[in-house]
N, C-alpha and C. Protein backbone atom coordinates (compact mmCIF):
# COMPACT_ATOMS: atom_id res chain seq x y z
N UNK A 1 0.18 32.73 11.21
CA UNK A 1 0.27 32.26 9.83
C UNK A 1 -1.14 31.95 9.32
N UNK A 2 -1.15 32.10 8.01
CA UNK A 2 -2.15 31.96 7.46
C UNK A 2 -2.94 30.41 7.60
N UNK A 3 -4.11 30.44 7.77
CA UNK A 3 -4.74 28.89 7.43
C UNK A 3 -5.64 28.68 6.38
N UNK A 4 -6.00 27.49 5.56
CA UNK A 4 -6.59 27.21 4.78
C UNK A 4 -7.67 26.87 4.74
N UNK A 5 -8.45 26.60 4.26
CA UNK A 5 -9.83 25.48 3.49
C UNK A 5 -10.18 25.26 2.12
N UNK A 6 -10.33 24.03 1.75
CA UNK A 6 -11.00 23.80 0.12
C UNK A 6 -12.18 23.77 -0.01
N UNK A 7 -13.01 23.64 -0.69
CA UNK A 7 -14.39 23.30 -0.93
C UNK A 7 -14.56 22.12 -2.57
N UNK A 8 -14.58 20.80 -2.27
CA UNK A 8 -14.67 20.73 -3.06
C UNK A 8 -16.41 19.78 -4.18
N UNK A 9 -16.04 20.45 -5.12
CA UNK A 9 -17.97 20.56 -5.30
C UNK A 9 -17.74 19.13 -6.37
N UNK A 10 -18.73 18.14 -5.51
CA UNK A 10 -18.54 16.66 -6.06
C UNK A 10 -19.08 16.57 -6.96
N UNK A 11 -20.07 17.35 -7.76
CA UNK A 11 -20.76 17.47 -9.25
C UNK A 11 -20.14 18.01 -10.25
N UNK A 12 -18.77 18.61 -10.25
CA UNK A 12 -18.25 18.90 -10.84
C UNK A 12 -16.77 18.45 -10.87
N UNK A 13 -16.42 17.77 -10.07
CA UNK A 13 -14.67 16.28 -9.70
C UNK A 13 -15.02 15.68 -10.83
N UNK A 14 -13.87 15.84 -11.93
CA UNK A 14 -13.72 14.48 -12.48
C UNK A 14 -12.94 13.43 -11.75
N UNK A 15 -12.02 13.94 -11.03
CA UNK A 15 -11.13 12.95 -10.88
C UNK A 15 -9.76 12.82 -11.38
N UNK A 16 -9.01 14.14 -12.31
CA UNK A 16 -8.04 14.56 -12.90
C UNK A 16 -6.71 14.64 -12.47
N UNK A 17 -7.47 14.65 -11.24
CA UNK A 17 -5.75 14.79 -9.88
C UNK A 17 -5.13 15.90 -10.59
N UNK A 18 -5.29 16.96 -11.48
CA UNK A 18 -4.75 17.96 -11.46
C UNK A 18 -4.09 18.88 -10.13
N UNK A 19 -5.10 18.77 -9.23
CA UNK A 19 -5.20 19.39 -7.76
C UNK A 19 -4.48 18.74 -7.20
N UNK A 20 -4.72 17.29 -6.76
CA UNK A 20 -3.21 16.40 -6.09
C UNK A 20 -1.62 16.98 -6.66
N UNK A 21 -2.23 16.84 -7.96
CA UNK A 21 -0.73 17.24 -8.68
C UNK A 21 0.07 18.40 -8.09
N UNK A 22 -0.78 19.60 -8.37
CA UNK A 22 -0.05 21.09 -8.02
C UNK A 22 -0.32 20.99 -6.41
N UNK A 23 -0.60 20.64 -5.34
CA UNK A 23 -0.80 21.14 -3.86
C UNK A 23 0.50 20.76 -3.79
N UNK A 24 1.16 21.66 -3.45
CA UNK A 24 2.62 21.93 -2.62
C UNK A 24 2.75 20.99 -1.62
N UNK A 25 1.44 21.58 -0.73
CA UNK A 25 1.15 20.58 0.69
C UNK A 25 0.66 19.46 1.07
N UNK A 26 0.52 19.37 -0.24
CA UNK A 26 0.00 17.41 -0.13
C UNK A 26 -1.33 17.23 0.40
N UNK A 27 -2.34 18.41 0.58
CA UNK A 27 -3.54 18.62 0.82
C UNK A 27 -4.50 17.60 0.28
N UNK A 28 -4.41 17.02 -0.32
CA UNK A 28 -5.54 16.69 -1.65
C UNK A 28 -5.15 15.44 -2.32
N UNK A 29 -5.95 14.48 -1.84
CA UNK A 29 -5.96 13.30 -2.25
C UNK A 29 -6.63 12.20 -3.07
N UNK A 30 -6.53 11.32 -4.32
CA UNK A 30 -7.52 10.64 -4.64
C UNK A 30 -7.64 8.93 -4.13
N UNK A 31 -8.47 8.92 -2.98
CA UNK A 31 -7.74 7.50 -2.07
C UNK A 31 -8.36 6.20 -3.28
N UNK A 32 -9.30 6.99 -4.03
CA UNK A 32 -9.98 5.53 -4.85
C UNK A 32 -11.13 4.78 -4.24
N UNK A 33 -11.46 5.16 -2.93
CA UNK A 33 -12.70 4.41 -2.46
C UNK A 33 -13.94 5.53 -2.62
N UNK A 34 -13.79 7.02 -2.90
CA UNK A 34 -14.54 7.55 -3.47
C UNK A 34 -15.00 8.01 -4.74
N UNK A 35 -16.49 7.90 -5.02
CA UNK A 35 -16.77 8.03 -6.26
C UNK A 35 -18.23 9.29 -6.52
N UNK A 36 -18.03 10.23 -7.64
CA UNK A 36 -18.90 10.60 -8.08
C UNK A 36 -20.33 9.82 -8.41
N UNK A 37 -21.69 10.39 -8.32
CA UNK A 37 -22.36 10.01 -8.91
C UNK A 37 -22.52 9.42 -10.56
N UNK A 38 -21.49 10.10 -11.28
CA UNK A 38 -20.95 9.97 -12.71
C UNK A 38 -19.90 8.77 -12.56
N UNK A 39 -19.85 8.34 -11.42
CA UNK A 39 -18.88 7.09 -11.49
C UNK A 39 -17.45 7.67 -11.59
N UNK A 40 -17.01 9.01 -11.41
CA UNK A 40 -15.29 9.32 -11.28
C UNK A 40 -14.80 9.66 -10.04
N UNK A 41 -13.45 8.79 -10.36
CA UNK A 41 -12.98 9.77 -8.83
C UNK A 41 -13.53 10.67 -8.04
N UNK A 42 -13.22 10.95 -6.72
CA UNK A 42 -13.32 11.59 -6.67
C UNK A 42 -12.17 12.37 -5.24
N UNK A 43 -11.48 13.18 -5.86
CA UNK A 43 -10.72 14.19 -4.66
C UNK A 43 -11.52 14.32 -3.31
N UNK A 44 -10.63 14.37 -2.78
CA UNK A 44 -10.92 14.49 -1.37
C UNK A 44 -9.81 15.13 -0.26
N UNK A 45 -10.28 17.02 -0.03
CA UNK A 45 -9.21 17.39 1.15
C UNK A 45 -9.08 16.59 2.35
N UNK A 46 -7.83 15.78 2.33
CA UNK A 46 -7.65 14.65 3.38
C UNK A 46 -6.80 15.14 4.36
N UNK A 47 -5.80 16.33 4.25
CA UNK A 47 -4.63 17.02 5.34
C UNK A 47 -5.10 18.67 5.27
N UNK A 48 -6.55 18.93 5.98
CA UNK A 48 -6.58 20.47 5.91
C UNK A 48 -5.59 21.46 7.02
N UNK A 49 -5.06 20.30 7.82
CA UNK A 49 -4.10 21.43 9.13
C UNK A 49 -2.85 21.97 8.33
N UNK A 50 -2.68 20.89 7.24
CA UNK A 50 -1.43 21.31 6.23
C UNK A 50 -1.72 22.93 5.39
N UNK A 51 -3.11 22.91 4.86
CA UNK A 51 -3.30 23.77 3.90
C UNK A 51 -3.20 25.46 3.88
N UNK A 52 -2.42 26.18 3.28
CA UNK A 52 -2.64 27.57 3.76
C UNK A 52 -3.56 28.69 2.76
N UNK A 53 -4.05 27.65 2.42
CA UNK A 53 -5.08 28.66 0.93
C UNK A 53 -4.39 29.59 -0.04
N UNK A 54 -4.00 28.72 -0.49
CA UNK A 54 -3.14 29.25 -1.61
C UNK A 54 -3.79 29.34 -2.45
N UNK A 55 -5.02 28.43 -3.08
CA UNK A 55 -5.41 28.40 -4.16
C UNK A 55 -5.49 28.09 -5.81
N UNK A 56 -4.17 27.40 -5.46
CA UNK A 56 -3.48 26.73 -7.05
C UNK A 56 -4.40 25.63 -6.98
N UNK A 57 -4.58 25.06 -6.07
CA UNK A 57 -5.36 23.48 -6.48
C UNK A 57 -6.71 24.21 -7.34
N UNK A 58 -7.41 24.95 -6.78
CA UNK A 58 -8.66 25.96 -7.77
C UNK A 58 -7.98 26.66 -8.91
N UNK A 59 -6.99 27.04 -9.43
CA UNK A 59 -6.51 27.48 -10.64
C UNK A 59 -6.46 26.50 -10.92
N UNK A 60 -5.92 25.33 -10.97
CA UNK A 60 -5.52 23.64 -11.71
C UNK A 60 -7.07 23.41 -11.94
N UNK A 61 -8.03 23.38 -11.65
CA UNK A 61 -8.94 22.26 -11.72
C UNK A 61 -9.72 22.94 -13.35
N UNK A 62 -10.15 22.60 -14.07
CA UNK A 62 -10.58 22.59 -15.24
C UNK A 62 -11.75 22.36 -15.26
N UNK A 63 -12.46 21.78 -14.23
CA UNK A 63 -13.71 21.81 -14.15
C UNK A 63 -14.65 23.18 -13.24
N UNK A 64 -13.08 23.06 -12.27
CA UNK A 64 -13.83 24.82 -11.78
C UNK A 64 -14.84 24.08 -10.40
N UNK A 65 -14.33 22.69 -9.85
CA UNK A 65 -14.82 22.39 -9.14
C UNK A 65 -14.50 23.06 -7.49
N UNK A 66 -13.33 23.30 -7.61
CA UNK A 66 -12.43 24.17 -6.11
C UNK A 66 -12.32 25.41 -5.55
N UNK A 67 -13.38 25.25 -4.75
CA UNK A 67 -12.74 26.85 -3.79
C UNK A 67 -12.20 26.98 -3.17
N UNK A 68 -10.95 27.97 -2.76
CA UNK A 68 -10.13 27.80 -1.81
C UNK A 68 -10.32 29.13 -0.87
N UNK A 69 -10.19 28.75 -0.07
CA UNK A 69 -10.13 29.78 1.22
C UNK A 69 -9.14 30.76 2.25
N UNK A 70 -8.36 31.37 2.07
CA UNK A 70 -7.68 31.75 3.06
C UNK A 70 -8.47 32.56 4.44
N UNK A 71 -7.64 32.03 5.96
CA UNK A 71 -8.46 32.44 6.83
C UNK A 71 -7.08 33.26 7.62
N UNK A 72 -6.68 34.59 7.71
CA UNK A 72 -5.93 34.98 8.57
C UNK A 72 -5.63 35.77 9.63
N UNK A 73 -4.84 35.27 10.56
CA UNK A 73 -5.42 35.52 12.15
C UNK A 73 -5.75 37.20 12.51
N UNK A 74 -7.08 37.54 13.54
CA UNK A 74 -7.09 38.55 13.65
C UNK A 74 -5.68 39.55 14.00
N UNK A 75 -5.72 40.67 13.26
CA UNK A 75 -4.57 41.45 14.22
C UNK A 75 -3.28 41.03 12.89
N UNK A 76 -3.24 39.81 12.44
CA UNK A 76 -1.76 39.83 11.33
C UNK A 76 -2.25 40.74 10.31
N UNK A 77 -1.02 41.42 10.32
CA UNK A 77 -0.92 41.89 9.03
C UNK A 77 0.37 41.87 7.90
N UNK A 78 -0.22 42.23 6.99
CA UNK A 78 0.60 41.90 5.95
C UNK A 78 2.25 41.46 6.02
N UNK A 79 2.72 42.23 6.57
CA UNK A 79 3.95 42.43 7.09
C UNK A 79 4.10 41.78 8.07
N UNK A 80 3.44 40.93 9.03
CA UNK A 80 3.82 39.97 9.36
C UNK A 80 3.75 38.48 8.84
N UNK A 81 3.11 38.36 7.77
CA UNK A 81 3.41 36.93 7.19
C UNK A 81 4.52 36.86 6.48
N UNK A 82 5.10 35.28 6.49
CA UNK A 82 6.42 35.11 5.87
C UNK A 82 6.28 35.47 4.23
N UNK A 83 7.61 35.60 3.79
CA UNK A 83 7.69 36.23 2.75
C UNK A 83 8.19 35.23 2.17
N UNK A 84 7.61 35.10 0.57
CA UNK A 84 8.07 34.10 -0.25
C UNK A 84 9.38 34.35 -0.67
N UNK A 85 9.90 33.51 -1.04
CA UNK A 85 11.67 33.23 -1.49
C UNK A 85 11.27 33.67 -2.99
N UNK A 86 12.43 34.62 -3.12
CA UNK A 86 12.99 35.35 -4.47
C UNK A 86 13.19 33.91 -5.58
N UNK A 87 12.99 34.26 -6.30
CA UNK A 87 13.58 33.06 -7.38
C UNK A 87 14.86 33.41 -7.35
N UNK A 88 15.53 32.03 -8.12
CA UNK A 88 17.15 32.38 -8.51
C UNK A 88 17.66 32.52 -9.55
């Protein structure tokens, strides 16, 4: 299965929790004891074993502070990762 990483660039965190908001996986946290140089929040990937790089937390962010990463294992291929559920 696929694994993840964020990158997230502290000069550009407001602090929006947009990213908390959308992570599925609960990746992404604002604990409140960190702060920007600008004095805001600041996010912090706190559960990366959770994350599979999906990349919505980097579509959400508005500042364009998030990179996301997918890393997947040598040898998988396509057809072997799980397949997302059909809508209903």
């Amino acid at each position: 299965m696929a694994k993840g990483e964020i990158v997230i660039d502290e000069k550009h965190c407001r602090g929006c929790a947009l990213c908390v908001e959308f992570c599925a996986k609960g990746c992404i946290e604002i604990p409140g004891t960190k702060f920007t140089a600008e004095g805001y929040l600041l996010a912090v990937f706190s559960h990366p074993e959770k994350c599979n790089g999906c990349g919505v937390c980097g579509w959400m962010c508005p500042q364009f502070a998030i990179e996301a990463f997918k890393y997947v294992q040598p040898g998988e291929s396509k057809e072997d990762r799980p397949k997302a559920e059909e809508p209903a």
